[in-house]
C-alpha atoms as a PDB file:
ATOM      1  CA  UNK A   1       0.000   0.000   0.000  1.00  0.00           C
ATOM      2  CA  UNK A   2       1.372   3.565  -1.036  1.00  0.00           C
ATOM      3  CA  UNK A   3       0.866   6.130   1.174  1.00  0.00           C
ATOM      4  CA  UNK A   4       1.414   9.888   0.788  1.00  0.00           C
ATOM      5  CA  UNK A   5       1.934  12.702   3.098  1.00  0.00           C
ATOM      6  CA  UNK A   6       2.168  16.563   1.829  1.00  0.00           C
ATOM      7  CA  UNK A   7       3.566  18.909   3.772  1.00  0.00           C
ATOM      8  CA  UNK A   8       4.591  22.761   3.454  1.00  0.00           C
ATOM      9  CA  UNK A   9       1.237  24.500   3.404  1.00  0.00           C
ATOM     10  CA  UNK A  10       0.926  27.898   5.034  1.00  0.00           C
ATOM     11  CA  UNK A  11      -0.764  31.135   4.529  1.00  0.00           C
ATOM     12  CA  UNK A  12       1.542  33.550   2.583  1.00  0.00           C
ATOM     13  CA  UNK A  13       0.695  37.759   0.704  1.00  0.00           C
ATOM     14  CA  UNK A  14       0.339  37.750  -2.787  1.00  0.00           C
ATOM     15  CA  UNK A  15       3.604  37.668  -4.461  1.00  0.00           C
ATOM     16  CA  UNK A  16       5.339  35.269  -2.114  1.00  0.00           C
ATOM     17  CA  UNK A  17       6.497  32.210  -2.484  1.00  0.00           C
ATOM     18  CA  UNK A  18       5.963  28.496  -0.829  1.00  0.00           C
ATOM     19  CA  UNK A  19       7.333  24.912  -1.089  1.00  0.00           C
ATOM     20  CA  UNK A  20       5.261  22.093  -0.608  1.00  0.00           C
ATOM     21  CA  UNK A  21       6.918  18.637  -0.467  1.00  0.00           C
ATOM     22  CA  UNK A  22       5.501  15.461  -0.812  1.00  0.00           C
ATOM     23  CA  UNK A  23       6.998  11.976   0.850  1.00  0.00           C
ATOM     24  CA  UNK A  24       5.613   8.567  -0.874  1.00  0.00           C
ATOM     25  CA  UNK A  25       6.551   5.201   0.931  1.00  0.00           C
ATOM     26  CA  UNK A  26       5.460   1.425   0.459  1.00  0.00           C
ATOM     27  CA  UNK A  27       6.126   0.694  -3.270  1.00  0.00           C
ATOM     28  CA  UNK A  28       8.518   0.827  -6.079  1.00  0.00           C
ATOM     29  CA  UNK A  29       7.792   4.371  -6.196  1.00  0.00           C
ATOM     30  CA  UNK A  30      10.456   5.861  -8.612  1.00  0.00           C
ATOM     31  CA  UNK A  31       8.653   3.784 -11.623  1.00  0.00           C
ATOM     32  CA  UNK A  32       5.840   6.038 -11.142  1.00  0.00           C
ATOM     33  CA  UNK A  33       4.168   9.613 -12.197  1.00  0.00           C
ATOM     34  CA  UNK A  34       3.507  11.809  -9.318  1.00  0.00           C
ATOM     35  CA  UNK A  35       1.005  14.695  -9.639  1.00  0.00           C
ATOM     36  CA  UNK A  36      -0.074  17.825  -8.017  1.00  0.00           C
ATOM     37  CA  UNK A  37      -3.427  18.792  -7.435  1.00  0.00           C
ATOM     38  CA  UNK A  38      -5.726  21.650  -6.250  1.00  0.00           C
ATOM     39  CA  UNK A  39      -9.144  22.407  -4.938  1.00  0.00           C
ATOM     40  CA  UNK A  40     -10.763  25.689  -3.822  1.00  0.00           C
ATOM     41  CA  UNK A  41     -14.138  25.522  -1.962  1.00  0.00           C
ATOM     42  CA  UNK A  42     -17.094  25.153  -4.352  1.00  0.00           C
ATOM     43  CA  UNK A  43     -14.876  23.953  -7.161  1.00  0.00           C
ATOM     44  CA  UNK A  44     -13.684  20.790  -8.274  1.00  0.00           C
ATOM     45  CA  UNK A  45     -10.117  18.718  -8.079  1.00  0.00           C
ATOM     46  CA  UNK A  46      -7.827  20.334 -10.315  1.00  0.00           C
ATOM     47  CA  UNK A  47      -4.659  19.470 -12.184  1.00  0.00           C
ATOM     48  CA  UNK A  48      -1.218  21.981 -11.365  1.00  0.00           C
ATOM     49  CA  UNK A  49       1.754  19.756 -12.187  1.00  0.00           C
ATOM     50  CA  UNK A  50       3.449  16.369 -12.711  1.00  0.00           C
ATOM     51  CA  UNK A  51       6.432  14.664 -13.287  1.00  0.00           C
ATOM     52  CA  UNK A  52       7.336  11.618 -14.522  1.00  0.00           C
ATOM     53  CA  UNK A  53       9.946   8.701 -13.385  1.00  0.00           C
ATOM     54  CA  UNK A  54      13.753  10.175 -12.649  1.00  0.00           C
ATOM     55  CA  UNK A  55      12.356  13.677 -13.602  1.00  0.00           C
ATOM     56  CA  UNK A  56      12.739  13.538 -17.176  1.00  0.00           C
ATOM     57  CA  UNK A  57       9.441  14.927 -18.438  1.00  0.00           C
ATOM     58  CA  UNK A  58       7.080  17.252 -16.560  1.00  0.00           C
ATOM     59  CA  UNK A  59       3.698  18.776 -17.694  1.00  0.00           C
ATOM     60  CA  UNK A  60       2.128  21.301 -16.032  1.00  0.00           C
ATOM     61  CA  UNK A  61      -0.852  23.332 -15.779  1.00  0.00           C
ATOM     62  CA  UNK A  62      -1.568  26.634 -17.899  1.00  0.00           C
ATOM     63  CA  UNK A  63      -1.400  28.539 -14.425  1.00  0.00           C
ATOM     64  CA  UNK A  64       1.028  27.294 -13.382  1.00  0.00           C
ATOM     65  CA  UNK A  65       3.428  27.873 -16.229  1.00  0.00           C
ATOM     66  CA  UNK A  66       6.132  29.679 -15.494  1.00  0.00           C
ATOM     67  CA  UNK A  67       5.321  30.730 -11.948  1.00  0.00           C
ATOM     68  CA  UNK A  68       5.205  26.813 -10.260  1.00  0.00           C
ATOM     69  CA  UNK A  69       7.960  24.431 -10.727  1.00  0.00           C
ATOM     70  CA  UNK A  70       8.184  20.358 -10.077  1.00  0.00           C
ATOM     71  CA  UNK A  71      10.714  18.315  -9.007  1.00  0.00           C
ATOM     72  CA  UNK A  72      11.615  15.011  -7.800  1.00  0.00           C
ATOM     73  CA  UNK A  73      14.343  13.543  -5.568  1.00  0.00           C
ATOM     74  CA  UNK A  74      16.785  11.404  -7.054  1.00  0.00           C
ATOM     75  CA  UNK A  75      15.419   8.096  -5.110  1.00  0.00           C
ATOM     76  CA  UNK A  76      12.069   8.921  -6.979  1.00  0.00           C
ATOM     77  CA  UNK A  77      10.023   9.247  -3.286  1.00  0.00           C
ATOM     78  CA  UNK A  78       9.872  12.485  -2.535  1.00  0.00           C
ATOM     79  CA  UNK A  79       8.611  15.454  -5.141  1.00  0.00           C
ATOM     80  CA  UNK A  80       8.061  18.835  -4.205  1.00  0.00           C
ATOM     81  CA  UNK A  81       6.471  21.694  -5.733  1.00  0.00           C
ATOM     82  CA  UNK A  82       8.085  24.873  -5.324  1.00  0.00           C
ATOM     83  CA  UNK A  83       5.632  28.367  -6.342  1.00  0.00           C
ATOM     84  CA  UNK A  84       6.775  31.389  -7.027  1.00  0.00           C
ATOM     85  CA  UNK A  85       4.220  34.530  -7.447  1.00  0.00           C
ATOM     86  CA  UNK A  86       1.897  33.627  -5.769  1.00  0.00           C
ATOM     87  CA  UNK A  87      -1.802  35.143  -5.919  1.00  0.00           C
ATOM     88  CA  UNK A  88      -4.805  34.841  -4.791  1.00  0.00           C
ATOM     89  CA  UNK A  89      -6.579  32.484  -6.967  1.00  0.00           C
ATOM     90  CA  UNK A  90      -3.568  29.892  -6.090  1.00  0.00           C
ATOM     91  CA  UNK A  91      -5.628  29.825  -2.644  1.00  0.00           C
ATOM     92  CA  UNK A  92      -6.495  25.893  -2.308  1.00  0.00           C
ATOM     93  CA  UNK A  93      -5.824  22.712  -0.432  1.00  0.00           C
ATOM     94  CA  UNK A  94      -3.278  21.218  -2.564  1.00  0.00           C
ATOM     95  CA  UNK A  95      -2.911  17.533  -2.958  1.00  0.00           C
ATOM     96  CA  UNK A  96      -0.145  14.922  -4.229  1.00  0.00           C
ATOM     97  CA  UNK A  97      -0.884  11.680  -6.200  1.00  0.00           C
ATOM     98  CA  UNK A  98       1.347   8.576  -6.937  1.00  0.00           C
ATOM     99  CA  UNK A  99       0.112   6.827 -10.553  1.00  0.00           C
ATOM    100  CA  UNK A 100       1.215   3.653 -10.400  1.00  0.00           C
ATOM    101  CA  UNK A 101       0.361   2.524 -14.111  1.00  0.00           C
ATOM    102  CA  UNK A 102       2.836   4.595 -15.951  1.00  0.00           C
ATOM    103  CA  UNK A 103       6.703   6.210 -16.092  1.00  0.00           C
ATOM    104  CA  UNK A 104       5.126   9.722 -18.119  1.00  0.00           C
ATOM    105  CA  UNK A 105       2.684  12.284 -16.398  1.00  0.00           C
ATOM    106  CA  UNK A 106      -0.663  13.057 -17.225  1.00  0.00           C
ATOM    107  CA  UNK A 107      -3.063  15.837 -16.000  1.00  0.00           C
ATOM    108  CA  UNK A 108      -6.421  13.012 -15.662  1.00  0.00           C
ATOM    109  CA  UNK A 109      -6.903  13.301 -12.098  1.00  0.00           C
ATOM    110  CA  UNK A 110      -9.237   9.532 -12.196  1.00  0.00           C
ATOM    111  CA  UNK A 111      -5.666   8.193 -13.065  1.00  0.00           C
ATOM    112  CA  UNK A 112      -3.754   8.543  -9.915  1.00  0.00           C
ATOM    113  CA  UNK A 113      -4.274   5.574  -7.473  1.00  0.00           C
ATOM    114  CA  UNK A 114      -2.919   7.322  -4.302  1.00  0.00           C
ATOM    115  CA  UNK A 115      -3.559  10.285  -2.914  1.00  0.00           C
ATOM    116  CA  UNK A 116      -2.421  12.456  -0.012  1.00  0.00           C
ATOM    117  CA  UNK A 117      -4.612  14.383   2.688  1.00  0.00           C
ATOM    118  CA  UNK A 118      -4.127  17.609   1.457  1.00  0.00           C
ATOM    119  CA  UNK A 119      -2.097  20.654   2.508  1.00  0.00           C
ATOM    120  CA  UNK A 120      -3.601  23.995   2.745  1.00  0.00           C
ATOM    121  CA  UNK A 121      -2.141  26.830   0.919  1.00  0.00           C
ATOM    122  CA  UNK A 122      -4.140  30.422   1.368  1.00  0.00           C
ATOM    123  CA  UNK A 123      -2.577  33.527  -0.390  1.00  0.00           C
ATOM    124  CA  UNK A 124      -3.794  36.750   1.002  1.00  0.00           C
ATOM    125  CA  UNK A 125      -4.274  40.206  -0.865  1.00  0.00           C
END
Protein backbone atom coordinates (compact mmCIF):
# COMPACT_ATOMS: atom_id res chain seq x y z
CA UNK A 1 0.00 0.00 0.00
CA UNK A 2 1.37 3.57 -1.04
CA UNK A 3 0.87 6.13 1.17
CA UNK A 4 1.41 9.89 0.79
CA UNK A 5 1.93 12.70 3.10
CA UNK A 6 2.17 16.56 1.83
CA UNK A 7 3.57 18.91 3.77
CA UNK A 8 4.59 22.76 3.45
CA UNK A 9 1.24 24.50 3.40
CA UNK A 10 0.93 27.90 5.03
CA UNK A 11 -0.76 31.14 4.53
CA UNK A 12 1.54 33.55 2.58
CA UNK A 13 0.69 37.76 0.70
CA UNK A 14 0.34 37.75 -2.79
CA UNK A 15 3.60 37.67 -4.46
CA UNK A 16 5.34 35.27 -2.11
CA UNK A 17 6.50 32.21 -2.48
CA UNK A 18 5.96 28.50 -0.83
CA UNK A 19 7.33 24.91 -1.09
CA UNK A 20 5.26 22.09 -0.61
CA UNK A 21 6.92 18.64 -0.47
CA UNK A 22 5.50 15.46 -0.81
CA UNK A 23 7.00 11.98 0.85
CA UNK A 24 5.61 8.57 -0.87
CA UNK A 25 6.55 5.20 0.93
CA UNK A 26 5.46 1.43 0.46
CA UNK A 27 6.13 0.69 -3.27
CA UNK A 28 8.52 0.83 -6.08
CA UNK A 29 7.79 4.37 -6.20
CA UNK A 30 10.46 5.86 -8.61
CA UNK A 31 8.65 3.78 -11.62
CA UNK A 32 5.84 6.04 -11.14
CA UNK A 33 4.17 9.61 -12.20
CA UNK A 34 3.51 11.81 -9.32
CA UNK A 35 1.01 14.69 -9.64
CA UNK A 36 -0.07 17.82 -8.02
CA UNK A 37 -3.43 18.79 -7.43
CA UNK A 38 -5.73 21.65 -6.25
CA UNK A 39 -9.14 22.41 -4.94
CA UNK A 40 -10.76 25.69 -3.82
CA UNK A 41 -14.14 25.52 -1.96
CA UNK A 42 -17.09 25.15 -4.35
CA UNK A 43 -14.88 23.95 -7.16
CA UNK A 44 -13.68 20.79 -8.27
CA UNK A 45 -10.12 18.72 -8.08
CA UNK A 46 -7.83 20.33 -10.31
CA UNK A 47 -4.66 19.47 -12.18
CA UNK A 48 -1.22 21.98 -11.37
CA UNK A 49 1.75 19.76 -12.19
CA UNK A 50 3.45 16.37 -12.71
CA UNK A 51 6.43 14.66 -13.29
CA UNK A 52 7.34 11.62 -14.52
CA UNK A 53 9.95 8.70 -13.38
CA UNK A 54 13.75 10.18 -12.65
CA UNK A 55 12.36 13.68 -13.60
CA UNK A 56 12.74 13.54 -17.18
CA UNK A 57 9.44 14.93 -18.44
CA UNK A 58 7.08 17.25 -16.56
CA UNK A 59 3.70 18.78 -17.69
CA UNK A 60 2.13 21.30 -16.03
CA UNK A 61 -0.85 23.33 -15.78
CA UNK A 62 -1.57 26.63 -17.90
CA UNK A 63 -1.40 28.54 -14.42
CA UNK A 64 1.03 27.29 -13.38
CA UNK A 65 3.43 27.87 -16.23
CA UNK A 66 6.13 29.68 -15.49
CA UNK A 67 5.32 30.73 -11.95
CA UNK A 68 5.21 26.81 -10.26
CA UNK A 69 7.96 24.43 -10.73
CA UNK A 70 8.18 20.36 -10.08
CA UNK A 71 10.71 18.32 -9.01
CA UNK A 72 11.61 15.01 -7.80
CA UNK A 73 14.34 13.54 -5.57
CA UNK A 74 16.79 11.40 -7.05
CA UNK A 75 15.42 8.10 -5.11
CA UNK A 76 12.07 8.92 -6.98
CA UNK A 77 10.02 9.25 -3.29
CA UNK A 78 9.87 12.48 -2.53
CA UNK A 79 8.61 15.45 -5.14
CA UNK A 80 8.06 18.84 -4.21
CA UNK A 81 6.47 21.69 -5.73
CA UNK A 82 8.09 24.87 -5.32
CA UNK A 83 5.63 28.37 -6.34
CA UNK A 84 6.78 31.39 -7.03
CA UNK A 85 4.22 34.53 -7.45
CA UNK A 86 1.90 33.63 -5.77
CA UNK A 87 -1.80 35.14 -5.92
CA UNK A 88 -4.81 34.84 -4.79
CA UNK A 89 -6.58 32.48 -6.97
CA UNK A 90 -3.57 29.89 -6.09
CA UNK A 91 -5.63 29.83 -2.64
CA UNK A 92 -6.50 25.89 -2.31
CA UNK A 93 -5.82 22.71 -0.43
CA UNK A 94 -3.28 21.22 -2.56
CA UNK A 95 -2.91 17.53 -2.96
CA UNK A 96 -0.14 14.92 -4.23
CA UNK A 97 -0.88 11.68 -6.20
CA UNK A 98 1.35 8.58 -6.94
CA UNK A 99 0.11 6.83 -10.55
CA UNK A 100 1.21 3.65 -10.40
CA UNK A 101 0.36 2.52 -14.11
CA UNK A 102 2.84 4.60 -15.95
CA UNK A 103 6.70 6.21 -16.09
CA UNK A 104 5.13 9.72 -18.12
CA UNK A 105 2.68 12.28 -16.40
CA UNK A 106 -0.66 13.06 -17.22
CA UNK A 107 -3.06 15.84 -16.00
CA UNK A 108 -6.42 13.01 -15.66
CA UNK A 109 -6.90 13.30 -12.10
CA UNK A 110 -9.24 9.53 -12.20
CA UNK A 111 -5.67 8.19 -13.07
CA UNK A 112 -3.75 8.54 -9.91
CA UNK A 113 -4.27 5.57 -7.47
CA UNK A 114 -2.92 7.32 -4.30
CA UNK A 115 -3.56 10.28 -2.91
CA UNK A 116 -2.42 12.46 -0.01
CA UNK A 117 -4.61 14.38 2.69
CA UNK A 118 -4.13 17.61 1.46
CA UNK A 119 -2.10 20.65 2.51
CA UNK A 120 -3.60 24.00 2.75
CA UNK A 121 -2.14 26.83 0.92
CA UNK A 122 -4.14 30.42 1.37
CA UNK A 123 -2.58 33.53 -0.39
CA UNK A 124 -3.79 36.75 1.00
CA UNK A 125 -4.27 40.21 -0.87
Amino acid sequence: QVQVVESGGGLVQAGGSLRLSCAASGGALAYTTMGWFRQAPGKEREFVAAIGWRGGSIMYADSAQGRFTISRDNAGNTVFLQMNSLKPEDTAVYYCAVDVDTLWPNSEKYRYDYWGQGTQVTVSS
